[in-house]
Structures are given as C-alpha cells and as structure tokens.
Protein backbone atom coordinates (compact mmCIF):
# COMPACT_ATOMS: atom_id res chain seq x y z
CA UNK A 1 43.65 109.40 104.62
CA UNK A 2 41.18 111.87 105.29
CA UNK A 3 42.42 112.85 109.00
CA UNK A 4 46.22 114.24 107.68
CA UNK A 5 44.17 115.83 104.75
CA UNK A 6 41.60 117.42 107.15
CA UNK A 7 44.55 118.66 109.19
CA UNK A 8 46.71 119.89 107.04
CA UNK A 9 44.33 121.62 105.26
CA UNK A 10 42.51 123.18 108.42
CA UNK A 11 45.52 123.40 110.60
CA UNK A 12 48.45 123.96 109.31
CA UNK A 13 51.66 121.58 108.67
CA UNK A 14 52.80 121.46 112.32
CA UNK A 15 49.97 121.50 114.18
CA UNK A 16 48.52 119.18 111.33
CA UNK A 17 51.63 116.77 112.44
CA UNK A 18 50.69 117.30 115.64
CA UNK A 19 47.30 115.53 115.35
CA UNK A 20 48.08 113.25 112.98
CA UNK A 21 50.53 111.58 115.56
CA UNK A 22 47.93 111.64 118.59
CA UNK A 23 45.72 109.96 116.05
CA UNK A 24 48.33 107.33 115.33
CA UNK A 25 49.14 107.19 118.81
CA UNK A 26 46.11 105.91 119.59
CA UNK A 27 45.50 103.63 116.35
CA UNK A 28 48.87 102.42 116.67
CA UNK A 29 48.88 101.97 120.50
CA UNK A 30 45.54 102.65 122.67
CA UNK A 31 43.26 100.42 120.25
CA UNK A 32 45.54 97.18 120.81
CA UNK A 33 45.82 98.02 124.63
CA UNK A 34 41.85 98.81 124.75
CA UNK A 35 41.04 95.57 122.60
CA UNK A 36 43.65 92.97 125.26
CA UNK A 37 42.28 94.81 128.13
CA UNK A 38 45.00 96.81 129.05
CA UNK A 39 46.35 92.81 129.57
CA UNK A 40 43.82 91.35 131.34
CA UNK A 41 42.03 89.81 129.20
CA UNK A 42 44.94 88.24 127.34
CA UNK A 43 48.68 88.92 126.34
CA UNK A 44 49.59 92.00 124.81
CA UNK A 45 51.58 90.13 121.80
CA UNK A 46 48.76 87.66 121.63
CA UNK A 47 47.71 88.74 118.15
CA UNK A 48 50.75 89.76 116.22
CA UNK A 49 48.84 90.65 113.17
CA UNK A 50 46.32 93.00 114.83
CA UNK A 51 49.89 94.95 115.73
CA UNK A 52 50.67 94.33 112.28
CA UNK A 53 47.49 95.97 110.68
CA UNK A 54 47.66 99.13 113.26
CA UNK A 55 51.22 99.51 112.47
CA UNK A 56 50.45 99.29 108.82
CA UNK A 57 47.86 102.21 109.51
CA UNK A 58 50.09 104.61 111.11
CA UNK A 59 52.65 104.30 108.59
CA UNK A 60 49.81 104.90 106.27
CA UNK A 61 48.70 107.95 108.22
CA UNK A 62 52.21 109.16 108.54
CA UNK A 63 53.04 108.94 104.91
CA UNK A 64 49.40 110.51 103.78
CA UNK A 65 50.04 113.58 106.12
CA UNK A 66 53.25 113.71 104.33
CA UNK A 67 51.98 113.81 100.89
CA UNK A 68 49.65 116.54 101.84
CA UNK A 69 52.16 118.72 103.66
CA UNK A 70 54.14 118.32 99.85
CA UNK A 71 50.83 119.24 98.21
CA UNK A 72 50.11 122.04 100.59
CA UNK A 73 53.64 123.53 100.02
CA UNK A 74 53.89 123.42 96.11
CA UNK A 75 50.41 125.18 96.67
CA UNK A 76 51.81 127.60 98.77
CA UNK A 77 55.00 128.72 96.37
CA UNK A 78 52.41 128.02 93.56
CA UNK A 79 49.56 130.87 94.68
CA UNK A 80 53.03 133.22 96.15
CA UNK A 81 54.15 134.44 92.77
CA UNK A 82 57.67 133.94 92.90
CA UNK A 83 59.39 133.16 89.53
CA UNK A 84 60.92 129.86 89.51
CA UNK A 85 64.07 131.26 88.71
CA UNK A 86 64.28 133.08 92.63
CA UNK A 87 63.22 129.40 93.85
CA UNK A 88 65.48 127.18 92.04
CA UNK A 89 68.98 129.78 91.42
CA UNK A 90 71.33 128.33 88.38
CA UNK A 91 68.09 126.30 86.58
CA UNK A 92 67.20 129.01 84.82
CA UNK A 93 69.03 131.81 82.94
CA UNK A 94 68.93 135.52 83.15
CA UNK A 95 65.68 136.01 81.59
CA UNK A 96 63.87 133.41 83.60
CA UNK A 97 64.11 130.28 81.05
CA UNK A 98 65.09 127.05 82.06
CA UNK A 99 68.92 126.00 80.97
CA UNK A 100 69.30 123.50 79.02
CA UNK A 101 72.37 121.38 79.03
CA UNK A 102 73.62 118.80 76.21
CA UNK A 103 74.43 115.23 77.58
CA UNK A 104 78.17 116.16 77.71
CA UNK A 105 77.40 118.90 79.88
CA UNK A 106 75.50 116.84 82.18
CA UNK A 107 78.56 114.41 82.60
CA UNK A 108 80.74 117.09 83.61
C-alpha cells in the first residue's frame, strides 16, 4: 500500500495511476513470467495460485491507489476554501446551512 500512497502523494493522481499500473504490471505479469522462465522452465498456468496471489495484489494496489486519490481530493476541496454550499448546490440553504428534510419529504 505504500507505492499508490507514495505516488499519489509525490506525483499527482494521473501520473500516480500511471505508476501504480507499471507496478502492477509487473507484479501481476513479469514476476509469474520471470519465476516459470518466461516458459521454460515449466508451464505458464502451472501454479494457478501464484496467479491467484499476484492478481490478488494488483487488485489490492489498484484499490489502495484509489483510496488515496479519494483522500487526496477531499484534501484538496478541504485546504481550497470553498463553502460546501458552492460544492454540493440544493444541500444547503441560502445562508450556507444544510437542509433538512422530514421523512415525508424524503419520500417525495
């Protein structure tokens, strides 16, 4: 989890996407392919739960680099100073408080 944090944080969402799928290309992909020899040594889809465990760890990778990019952006509008009326429009009335609605309202 620390190589989506590490680039999200340093750089950026996309380019942070960016190397977080090279790096689950090659955990996903390249370490199975290195570890059968490229299929020399023995079958590709000798070990099915070697591709289980890598596949496992880019779904991992993909959904950590997700959580940060979430993280990153609520920090973002957080730190920007917008009210949350301007961010969310018909939440909140004129003065900037949020609307509340009775459970009839909320059926309608």
């Amino acid at each position: 989890m620390l190589v989506p944090l590490l680039a999200v944080y340093l750089l950026g969402v996309r380019l942070g996407f960016v190397f977080t799928a090279i790096v689950c290309l090659g955990v996903g992909l390249f370490h199975q392919l290195y570890h059968t020899g490229f299929g020399s040594k023995r079958s590709l889809f000798s070990n099915p739960d070697a591709w289980a465990t890598n596949g496992s760890t880019v779904v991992a990778l993909l959904i950590g680099w997700g959580l940060f990019w979430l993280h990153s952006s609520s920090r973002e509008q957080a730190h920007s100073g917008e009210p949350a009326a301007a961010v969310h429009p018909g939440l909140h009335d004129e003065e900037g408080w949020p609307r509340l609605r009775t459970a009839h309202q909320n059926r309608a």
